[in-house]
N, C-alpha and C. Protein backbone atom coordinates (compact mmCIF):
# COMPACT_ATOMS: atom_id res chain seq x y z
N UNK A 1 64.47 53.61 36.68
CA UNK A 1 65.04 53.05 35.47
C UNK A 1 64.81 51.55 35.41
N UNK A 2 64.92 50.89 36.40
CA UNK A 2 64.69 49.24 36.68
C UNK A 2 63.74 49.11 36.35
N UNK A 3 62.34 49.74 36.60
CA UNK A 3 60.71 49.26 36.80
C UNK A 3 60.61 49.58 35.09
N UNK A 4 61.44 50.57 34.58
CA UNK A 4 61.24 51.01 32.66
C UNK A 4 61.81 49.59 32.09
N UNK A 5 63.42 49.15 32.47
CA UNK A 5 63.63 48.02 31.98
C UNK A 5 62.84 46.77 32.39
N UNK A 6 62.17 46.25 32.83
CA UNK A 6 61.48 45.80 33.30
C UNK A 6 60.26 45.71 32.31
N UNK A 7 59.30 46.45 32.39
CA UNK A 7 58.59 46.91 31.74
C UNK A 7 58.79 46.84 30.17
N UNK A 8 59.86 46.81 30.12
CA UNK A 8 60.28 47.11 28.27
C UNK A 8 60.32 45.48 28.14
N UNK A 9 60.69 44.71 28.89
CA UNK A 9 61.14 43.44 28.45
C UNK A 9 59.87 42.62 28.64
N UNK A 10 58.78 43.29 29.23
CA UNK A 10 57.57 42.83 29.13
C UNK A 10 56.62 43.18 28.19
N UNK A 11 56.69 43.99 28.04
CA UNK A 11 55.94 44.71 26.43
C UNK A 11 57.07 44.41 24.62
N UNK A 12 58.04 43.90 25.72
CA UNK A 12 58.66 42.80 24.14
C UNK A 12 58.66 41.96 23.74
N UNK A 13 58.60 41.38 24.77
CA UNK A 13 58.30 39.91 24.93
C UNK A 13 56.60 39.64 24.69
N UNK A 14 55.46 40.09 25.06
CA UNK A 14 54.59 39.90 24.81
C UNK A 14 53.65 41.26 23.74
N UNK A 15 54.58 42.09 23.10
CA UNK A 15 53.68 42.27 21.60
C UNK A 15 55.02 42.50 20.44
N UNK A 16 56.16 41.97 21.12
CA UNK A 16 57.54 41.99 19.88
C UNK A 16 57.89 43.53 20.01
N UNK A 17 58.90 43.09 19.48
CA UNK A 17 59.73 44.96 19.44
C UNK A 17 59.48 45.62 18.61
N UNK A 18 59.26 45.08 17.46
CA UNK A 18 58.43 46.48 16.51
C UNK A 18 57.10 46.55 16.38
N UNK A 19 56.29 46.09 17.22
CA UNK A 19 55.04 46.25 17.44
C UNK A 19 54.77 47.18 18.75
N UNK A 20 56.07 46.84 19.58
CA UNK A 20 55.94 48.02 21.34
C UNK A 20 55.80 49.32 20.63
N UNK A 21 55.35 50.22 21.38
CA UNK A 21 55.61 51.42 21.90
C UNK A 21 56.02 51.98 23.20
N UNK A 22 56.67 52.94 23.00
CA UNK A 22 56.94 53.65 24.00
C UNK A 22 55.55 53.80 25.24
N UNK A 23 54.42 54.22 24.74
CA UNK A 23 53.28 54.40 25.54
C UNK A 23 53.27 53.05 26.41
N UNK A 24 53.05 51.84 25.83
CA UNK A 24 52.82 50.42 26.48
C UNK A 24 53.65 50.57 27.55
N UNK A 25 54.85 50.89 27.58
CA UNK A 25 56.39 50.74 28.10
C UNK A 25 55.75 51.46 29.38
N UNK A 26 55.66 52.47 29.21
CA UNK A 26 55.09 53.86 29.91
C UNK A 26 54.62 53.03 30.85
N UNK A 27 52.92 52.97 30.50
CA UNK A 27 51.81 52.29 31.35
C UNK A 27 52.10 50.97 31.74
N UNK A 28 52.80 49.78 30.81
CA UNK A 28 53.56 48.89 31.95
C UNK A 28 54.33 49.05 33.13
N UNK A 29 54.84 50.03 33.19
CA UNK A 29 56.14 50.58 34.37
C UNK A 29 54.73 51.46 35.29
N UNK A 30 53.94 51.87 34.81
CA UNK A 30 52.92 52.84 35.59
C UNK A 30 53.61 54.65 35.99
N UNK A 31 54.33 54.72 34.69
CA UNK A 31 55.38 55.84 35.06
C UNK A 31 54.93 57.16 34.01
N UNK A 32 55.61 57.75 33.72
CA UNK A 32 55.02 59.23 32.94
C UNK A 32 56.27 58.76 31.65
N UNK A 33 55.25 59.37 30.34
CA UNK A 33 56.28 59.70 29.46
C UNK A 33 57.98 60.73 29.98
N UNK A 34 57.83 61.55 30.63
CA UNK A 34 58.65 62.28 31.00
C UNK A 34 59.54 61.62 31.43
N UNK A 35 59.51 60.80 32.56
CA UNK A 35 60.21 59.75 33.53
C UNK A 35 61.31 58.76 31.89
N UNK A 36 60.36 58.38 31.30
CA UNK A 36 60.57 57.67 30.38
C UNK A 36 61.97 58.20 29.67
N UNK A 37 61.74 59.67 29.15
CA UNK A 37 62.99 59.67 28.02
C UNK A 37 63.81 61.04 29.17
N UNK A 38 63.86 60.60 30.56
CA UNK A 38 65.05 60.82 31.21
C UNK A 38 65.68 59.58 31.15
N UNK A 39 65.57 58.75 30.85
CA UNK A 39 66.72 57.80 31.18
C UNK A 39 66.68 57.42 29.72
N UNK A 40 65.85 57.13 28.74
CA UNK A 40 65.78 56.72 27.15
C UNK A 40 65.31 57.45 26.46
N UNK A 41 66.23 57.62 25.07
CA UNK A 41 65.80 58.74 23.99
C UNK A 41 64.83 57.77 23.03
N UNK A 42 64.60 56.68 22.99
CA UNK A 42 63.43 56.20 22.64
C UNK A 42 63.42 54.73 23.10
N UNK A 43 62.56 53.78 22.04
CA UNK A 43 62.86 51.91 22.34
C UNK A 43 64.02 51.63 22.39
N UNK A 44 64.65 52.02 21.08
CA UNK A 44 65.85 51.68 20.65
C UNK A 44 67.05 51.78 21.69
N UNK A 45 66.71 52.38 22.34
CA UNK A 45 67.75 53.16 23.29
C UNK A 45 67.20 52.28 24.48
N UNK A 46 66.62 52.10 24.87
CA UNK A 46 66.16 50.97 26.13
C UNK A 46 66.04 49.61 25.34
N UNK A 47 66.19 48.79 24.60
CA UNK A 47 66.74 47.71 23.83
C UNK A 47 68.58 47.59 24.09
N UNK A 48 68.92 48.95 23.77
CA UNK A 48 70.16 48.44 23.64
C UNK A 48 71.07 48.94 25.20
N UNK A 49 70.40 48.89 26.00
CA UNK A 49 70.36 48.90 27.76
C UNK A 49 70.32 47.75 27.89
N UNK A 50 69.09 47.11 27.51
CA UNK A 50 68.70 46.06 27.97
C UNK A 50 69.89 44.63 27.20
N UNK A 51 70.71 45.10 25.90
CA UNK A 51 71.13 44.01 25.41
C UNK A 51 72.40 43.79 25.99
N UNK A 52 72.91 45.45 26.38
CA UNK A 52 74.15 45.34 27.73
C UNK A 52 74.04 44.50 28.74
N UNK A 53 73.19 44.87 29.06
CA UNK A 53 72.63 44.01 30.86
C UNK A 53 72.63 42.66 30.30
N UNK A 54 72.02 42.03 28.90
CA UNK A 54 72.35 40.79 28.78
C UNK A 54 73.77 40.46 28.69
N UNK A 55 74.23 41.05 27.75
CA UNK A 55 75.46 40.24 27.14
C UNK A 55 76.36 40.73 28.63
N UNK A 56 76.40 41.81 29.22
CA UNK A 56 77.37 41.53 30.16
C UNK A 56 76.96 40.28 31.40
N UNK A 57 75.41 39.79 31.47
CA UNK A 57 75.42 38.96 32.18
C UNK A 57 75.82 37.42 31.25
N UNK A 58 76.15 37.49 30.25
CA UNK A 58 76.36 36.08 29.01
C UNK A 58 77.84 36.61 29.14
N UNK A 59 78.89 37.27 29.01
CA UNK A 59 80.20 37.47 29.51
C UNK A 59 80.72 36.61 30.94
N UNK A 60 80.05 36.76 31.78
CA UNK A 60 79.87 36.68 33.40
C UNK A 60 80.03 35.26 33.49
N UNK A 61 79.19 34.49 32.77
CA UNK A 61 78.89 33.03 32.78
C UNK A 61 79.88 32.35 31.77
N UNK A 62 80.04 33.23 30.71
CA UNK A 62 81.32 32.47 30.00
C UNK A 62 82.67 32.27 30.93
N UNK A 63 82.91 33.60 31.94
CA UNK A 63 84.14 33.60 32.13
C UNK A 63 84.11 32.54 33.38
N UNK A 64 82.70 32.59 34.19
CA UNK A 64 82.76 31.50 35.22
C UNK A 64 82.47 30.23 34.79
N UNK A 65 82.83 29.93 33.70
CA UNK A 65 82.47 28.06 33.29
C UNK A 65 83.86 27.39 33.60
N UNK A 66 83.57 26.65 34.81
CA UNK A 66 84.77 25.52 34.97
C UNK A 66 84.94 24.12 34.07
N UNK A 67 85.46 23.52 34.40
CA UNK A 67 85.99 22.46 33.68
C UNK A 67 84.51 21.52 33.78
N UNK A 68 84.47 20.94 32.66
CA UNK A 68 83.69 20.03 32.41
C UNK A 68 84.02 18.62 32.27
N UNK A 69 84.88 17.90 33.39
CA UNK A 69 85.07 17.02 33.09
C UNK A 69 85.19 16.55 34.57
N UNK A 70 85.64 14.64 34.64
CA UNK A 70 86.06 14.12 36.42
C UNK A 70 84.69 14.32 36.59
N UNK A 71 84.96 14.28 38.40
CA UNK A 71 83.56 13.65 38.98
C UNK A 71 83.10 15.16 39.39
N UNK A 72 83.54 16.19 38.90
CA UNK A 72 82.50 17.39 39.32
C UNK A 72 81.93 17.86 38.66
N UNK A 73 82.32 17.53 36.98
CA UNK A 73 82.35 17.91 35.90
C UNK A 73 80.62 18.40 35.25
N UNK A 74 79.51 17.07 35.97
CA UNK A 74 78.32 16.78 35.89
C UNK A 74 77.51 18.03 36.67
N UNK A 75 78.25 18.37 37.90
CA UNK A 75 77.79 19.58 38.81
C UNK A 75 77.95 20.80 38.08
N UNK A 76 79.13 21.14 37.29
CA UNK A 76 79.95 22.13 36.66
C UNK A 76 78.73 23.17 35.46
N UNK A 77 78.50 21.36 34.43
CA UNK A 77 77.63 21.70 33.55
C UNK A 77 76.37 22.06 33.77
N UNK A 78 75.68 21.64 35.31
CA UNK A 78 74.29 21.78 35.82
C UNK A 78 73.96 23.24 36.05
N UNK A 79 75.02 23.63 36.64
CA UNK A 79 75.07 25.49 37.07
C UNK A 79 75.30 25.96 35.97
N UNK A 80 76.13 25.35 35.23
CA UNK A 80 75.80 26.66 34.08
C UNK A 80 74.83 26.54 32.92
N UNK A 81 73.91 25.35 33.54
CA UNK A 81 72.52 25.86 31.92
C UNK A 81 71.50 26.11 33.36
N UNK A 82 71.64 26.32 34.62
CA UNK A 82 70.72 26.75 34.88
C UNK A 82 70.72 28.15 35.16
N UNK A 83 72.10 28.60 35.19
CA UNK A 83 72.57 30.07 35.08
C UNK A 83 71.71 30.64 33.83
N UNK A 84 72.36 30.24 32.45
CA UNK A 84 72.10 30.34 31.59
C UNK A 84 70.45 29.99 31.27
N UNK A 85 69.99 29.33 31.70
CA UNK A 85 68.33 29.65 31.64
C UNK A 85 68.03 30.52 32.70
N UNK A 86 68.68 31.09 33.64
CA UNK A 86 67.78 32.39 34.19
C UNK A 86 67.70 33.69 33.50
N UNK A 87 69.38 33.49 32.87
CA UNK A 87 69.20 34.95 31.76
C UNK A 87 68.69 34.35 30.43
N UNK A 88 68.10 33.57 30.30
CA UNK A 88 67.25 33.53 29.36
C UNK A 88 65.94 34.14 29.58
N UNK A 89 65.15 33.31 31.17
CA UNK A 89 63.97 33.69 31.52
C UNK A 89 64.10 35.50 31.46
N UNK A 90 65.16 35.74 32.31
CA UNK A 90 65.38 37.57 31.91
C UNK A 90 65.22 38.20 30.92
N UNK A 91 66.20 37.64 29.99
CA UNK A 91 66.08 38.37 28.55
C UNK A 91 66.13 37.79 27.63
N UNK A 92 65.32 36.59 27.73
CA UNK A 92 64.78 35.94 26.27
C UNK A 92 64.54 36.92 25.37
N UNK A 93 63.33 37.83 25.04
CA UNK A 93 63.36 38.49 24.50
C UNK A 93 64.62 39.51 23.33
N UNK A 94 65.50 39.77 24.61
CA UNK A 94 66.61 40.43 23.95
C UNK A 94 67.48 39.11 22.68
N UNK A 95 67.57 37.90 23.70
CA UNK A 95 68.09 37.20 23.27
C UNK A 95 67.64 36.64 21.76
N UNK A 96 66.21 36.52 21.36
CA UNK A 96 65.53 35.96 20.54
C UNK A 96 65.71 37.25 19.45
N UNK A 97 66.04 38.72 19.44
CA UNK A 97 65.95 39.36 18.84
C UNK A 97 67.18 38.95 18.16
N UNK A 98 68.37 38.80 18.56
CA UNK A 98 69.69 38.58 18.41
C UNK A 98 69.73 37.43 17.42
N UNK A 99 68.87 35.94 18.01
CA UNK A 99 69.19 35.07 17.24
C UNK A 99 68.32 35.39 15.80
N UNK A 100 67.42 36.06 16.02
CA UNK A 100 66.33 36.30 14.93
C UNK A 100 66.66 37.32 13.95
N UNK A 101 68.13 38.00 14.09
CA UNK A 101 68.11 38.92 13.27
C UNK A 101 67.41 40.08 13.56
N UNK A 102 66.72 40.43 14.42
CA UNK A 102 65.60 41.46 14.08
C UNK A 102 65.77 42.76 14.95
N UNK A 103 67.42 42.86 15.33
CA UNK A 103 67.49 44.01 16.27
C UNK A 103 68.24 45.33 14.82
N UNK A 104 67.58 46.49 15.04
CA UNK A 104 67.82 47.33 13.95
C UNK A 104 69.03 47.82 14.31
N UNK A 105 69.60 48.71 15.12
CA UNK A 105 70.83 48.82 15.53
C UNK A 105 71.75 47.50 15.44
N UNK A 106 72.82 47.79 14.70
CA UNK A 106 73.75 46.61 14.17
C UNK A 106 74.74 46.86 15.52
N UNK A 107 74.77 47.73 16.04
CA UNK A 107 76.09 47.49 17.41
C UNK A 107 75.24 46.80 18.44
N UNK A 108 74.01 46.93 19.04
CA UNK A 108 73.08 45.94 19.26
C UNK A 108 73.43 44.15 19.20
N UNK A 109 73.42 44.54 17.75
CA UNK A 109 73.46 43.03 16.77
C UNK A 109 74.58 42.41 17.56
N UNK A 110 75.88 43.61 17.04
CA UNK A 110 76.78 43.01 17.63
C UNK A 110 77.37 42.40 19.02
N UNK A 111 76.85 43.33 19.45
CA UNK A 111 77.19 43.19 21.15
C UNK A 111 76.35 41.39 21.58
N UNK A 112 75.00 41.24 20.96
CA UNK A 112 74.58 39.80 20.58
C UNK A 112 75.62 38.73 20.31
N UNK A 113 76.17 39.29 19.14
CA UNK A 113 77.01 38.27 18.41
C UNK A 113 78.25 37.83 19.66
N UNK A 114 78.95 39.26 20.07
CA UNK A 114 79.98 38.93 21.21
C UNK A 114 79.71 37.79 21.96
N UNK A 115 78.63 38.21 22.78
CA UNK A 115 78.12 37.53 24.12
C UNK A 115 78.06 36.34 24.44
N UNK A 116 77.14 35.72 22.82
CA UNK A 116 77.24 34.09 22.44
C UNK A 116 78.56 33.68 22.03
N UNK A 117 79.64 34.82 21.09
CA UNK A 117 80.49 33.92 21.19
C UNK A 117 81.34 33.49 21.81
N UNK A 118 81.33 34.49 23.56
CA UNK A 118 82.25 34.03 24.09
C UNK A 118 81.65 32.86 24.87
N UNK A 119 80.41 32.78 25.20
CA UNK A 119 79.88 31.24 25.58
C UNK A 119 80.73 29.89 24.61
N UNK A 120 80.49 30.50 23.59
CA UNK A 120 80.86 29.46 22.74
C UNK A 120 82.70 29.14 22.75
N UNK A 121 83.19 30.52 22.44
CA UNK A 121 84.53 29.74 22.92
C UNK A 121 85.02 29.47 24.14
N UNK A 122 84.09 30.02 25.37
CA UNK A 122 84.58 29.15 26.30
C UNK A 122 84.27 27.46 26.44
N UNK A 123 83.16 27.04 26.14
CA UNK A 123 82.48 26.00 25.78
C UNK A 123 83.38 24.78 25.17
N UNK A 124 83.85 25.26 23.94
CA UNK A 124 84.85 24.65 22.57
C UNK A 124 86.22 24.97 23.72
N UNK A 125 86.73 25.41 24.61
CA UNK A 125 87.41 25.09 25.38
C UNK A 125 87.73 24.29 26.07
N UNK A 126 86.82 23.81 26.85
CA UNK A 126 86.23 23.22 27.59
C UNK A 126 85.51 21.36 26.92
N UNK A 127 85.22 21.90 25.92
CA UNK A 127 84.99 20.30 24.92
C UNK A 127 86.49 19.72 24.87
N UNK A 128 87.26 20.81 24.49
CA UNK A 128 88.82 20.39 23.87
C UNK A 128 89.69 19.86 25.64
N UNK A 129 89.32 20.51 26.62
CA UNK A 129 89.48 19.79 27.94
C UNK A 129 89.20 18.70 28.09
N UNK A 130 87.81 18.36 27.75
CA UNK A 130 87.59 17.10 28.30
C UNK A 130 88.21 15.99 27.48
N UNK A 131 88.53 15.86 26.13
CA UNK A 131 89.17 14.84 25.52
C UNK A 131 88.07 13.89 24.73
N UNK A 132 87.01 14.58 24.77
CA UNK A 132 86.14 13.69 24.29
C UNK A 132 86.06 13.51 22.76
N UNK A 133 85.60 12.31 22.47
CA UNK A 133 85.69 12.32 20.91
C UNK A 133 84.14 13.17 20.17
N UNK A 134 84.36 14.06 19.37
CA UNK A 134 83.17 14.27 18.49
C UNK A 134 83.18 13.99 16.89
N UNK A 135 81.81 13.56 16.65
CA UNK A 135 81.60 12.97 15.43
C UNK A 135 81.87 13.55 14.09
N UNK A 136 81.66 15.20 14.78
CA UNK A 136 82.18 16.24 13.07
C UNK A 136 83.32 17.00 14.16
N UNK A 137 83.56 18.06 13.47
CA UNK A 137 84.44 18.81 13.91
C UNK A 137 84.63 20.25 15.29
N UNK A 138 85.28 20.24 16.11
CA UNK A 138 84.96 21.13 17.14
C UNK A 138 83.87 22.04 17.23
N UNK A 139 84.38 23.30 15.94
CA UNK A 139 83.43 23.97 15.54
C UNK A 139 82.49 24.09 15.35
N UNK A 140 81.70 22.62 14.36
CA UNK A 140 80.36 22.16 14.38
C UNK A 140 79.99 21.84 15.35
N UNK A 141 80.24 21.01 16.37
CA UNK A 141 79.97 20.53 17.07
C UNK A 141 79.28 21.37 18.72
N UNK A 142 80.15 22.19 18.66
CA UNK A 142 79.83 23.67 19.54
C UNK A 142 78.89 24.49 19.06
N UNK A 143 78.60 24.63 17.53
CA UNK A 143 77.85 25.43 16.80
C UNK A 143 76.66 24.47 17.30
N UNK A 144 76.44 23.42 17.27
CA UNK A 144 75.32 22.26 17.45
C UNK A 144 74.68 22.79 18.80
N UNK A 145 76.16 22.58 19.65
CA UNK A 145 75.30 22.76 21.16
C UNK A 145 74.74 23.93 21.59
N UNK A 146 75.23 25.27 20.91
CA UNK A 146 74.53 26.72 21.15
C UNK A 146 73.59 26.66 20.51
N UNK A 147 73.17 26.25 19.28
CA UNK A 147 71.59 26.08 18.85
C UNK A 147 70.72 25.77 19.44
N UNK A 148 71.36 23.99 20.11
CA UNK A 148 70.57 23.86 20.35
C UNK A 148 69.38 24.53 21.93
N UNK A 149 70.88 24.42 22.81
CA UNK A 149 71.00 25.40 24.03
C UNK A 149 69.79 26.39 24.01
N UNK A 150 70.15 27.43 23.14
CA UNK A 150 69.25 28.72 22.94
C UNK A 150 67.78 28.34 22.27
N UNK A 151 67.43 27.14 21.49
CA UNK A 151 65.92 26.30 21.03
C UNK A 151 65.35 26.17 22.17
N UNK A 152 66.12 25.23 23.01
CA UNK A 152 66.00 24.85 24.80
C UNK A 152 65.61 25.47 25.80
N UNK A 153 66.42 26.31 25.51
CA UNK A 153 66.07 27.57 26.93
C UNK A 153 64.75 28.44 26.00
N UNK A 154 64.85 28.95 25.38
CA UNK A 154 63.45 29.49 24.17
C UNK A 154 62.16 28.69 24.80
N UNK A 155 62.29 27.22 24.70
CA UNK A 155 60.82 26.41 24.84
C UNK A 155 60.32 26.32 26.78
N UNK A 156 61.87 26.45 27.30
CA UNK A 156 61.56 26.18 28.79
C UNK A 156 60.89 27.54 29.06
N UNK A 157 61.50 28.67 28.31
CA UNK A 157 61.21 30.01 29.30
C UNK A 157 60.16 30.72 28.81
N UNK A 158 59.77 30.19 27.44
CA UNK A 158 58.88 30.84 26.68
C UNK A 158 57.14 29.71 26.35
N UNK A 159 57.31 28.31 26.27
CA UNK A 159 56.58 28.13 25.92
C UNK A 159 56.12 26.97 26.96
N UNK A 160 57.10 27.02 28.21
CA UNK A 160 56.48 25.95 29.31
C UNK A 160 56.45 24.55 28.66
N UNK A 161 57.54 23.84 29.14
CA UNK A 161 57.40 22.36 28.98
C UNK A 161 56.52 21.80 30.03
N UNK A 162 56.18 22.18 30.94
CA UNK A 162 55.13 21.34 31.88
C UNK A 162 56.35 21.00 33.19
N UNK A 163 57.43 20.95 32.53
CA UNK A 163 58.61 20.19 33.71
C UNK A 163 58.84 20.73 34.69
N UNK A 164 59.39 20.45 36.26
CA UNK A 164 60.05 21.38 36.88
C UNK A 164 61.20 21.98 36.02
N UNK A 165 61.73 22.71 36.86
CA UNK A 165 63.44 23.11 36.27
C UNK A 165 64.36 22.08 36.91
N UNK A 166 64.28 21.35 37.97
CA UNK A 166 65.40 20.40 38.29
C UNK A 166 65.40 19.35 37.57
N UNK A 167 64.15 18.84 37.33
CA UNK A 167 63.92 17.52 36.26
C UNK A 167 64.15 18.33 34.83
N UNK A 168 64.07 18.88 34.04
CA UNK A 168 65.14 19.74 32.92
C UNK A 168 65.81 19.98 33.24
N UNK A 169 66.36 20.48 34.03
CA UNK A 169 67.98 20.72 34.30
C UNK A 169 68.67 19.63 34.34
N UNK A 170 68.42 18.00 35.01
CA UNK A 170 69.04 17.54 34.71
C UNK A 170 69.05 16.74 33.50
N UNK A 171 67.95 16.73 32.75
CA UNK A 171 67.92 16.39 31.83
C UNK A 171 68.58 16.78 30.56
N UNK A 172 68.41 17.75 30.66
CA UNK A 172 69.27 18.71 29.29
C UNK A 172 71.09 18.43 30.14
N UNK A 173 71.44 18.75 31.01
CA UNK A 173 72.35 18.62 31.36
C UNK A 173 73.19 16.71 31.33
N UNK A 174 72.47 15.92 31.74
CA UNK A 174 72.41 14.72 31.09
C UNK A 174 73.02 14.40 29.46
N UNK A 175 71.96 15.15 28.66
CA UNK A 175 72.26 14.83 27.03
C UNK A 175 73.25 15.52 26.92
N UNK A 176 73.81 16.71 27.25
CA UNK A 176 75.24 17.34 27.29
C UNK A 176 76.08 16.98 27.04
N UNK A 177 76.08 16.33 29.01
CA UNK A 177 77.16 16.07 29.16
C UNK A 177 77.70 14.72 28.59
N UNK A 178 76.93 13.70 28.20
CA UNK A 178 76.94 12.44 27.97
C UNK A 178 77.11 12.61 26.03
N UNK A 179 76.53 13.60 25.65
CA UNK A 179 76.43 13.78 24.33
C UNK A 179 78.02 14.48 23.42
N UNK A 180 77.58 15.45 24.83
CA UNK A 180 78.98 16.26 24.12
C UNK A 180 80.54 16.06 25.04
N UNK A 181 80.21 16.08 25.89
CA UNK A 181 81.54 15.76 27.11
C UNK A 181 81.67 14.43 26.99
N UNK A 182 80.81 13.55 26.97
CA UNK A 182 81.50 11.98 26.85
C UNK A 182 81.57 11.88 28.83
N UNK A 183 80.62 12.63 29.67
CA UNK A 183 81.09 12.38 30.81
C UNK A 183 80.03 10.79 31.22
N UNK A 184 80.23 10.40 32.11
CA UNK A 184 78.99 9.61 32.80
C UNK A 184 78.20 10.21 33.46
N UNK A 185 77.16 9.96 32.99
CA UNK A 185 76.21 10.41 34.48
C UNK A 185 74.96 10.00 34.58
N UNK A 186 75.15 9.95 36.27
CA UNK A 186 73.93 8.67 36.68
C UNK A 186 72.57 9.37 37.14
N UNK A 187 71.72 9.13 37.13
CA UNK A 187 70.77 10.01 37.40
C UNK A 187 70.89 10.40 38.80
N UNK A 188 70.15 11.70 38.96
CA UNK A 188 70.53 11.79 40.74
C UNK A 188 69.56 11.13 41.27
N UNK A 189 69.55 10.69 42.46
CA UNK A 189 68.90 10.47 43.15
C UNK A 189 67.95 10.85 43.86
């Protein structure tokens, strides 16, 4: 079942989901149609496997986001966009379907919609912790940083900035925290 999901998120990611077939899926995994719809009654049905496995790993990371503020605050925010860019690198794909509108099953959709929003209200939690001042209103302002977040992780995992991940990581984590937390932070060393 792993080597099918697997496989599915590679034949989605590189010919889109309504362009896959089942066959691609197949011969990516190196497995038999048969093998195939024992575990999935078609794409659709291994899409929305695969959007579980995301959103329960985007649940996971909402519920482990500590405080973003003080002198750990800078460490706090670092783990969780680099958390959050590994399940991107995982399931960009799933993820991009979500932001794109383009998943046909609407409980799919939804289970999408959940996932980000509990990032988000843990996040807008966590803004409202730190005390920091923002220029529009909570809401916007959180709406700002998941955009932009998910643009971010999209270009690192999908289109290669050239960067390591520690020099982006702290970089994006930098404009964050300094942008949106109001924390200090000095470059590392």
């Amino acid at each position: 079942m792993r080597k099918l999901s697997d496989a599915g998120l590679r034949v989605f990611a590189e010919r889109g989901y309504h362009a896959a077939r089942v066959d691609d899926i197949v011969r990516s995994a190196r497995t038999s149609h048969g093998t195939f719809y024992l575990y999935f009654a078609n794409k659709e049905d291994l899409l929305r496997a695969l959007a579980v496995e995301c959103a329960d790993s985007l649940f996971e990371l909402a519920d482990a986001l500590g405080e973003i503020e003080g002198e750990f605050g800078y460490e706090e925010l670092r783990a969780f966009l680099a958390e959050f860019l590994g399940i991107y690198r995982s399931y960009g794909v799933v993820i991009r379907a979500w932001m794109e509108d383009q998943v046909p099953d609407r409980d799919v959709a939804r289970t999408g919609v959940k996932a980000y929003t509990a990032i988000a209200k843990r996040l807008a939690v966590r803004l409202e912790e730190s005390g920091s001042v923002q220029p529009v209103d909570a809401a916007t302002s959180v709406s700002a940083l998941m955009a932009m977040l998910e643009r971010f992780n999209y270009a690192v995992s999908s289109r290669g900035l050239g960067a390591h991940d520690d020099e982006t990581l702290d970089t994006v984590a930098r404009l964050v925290g300094q942008g949106f937390f109001g924390i200090g932070v000095s470059r590392p060393a």
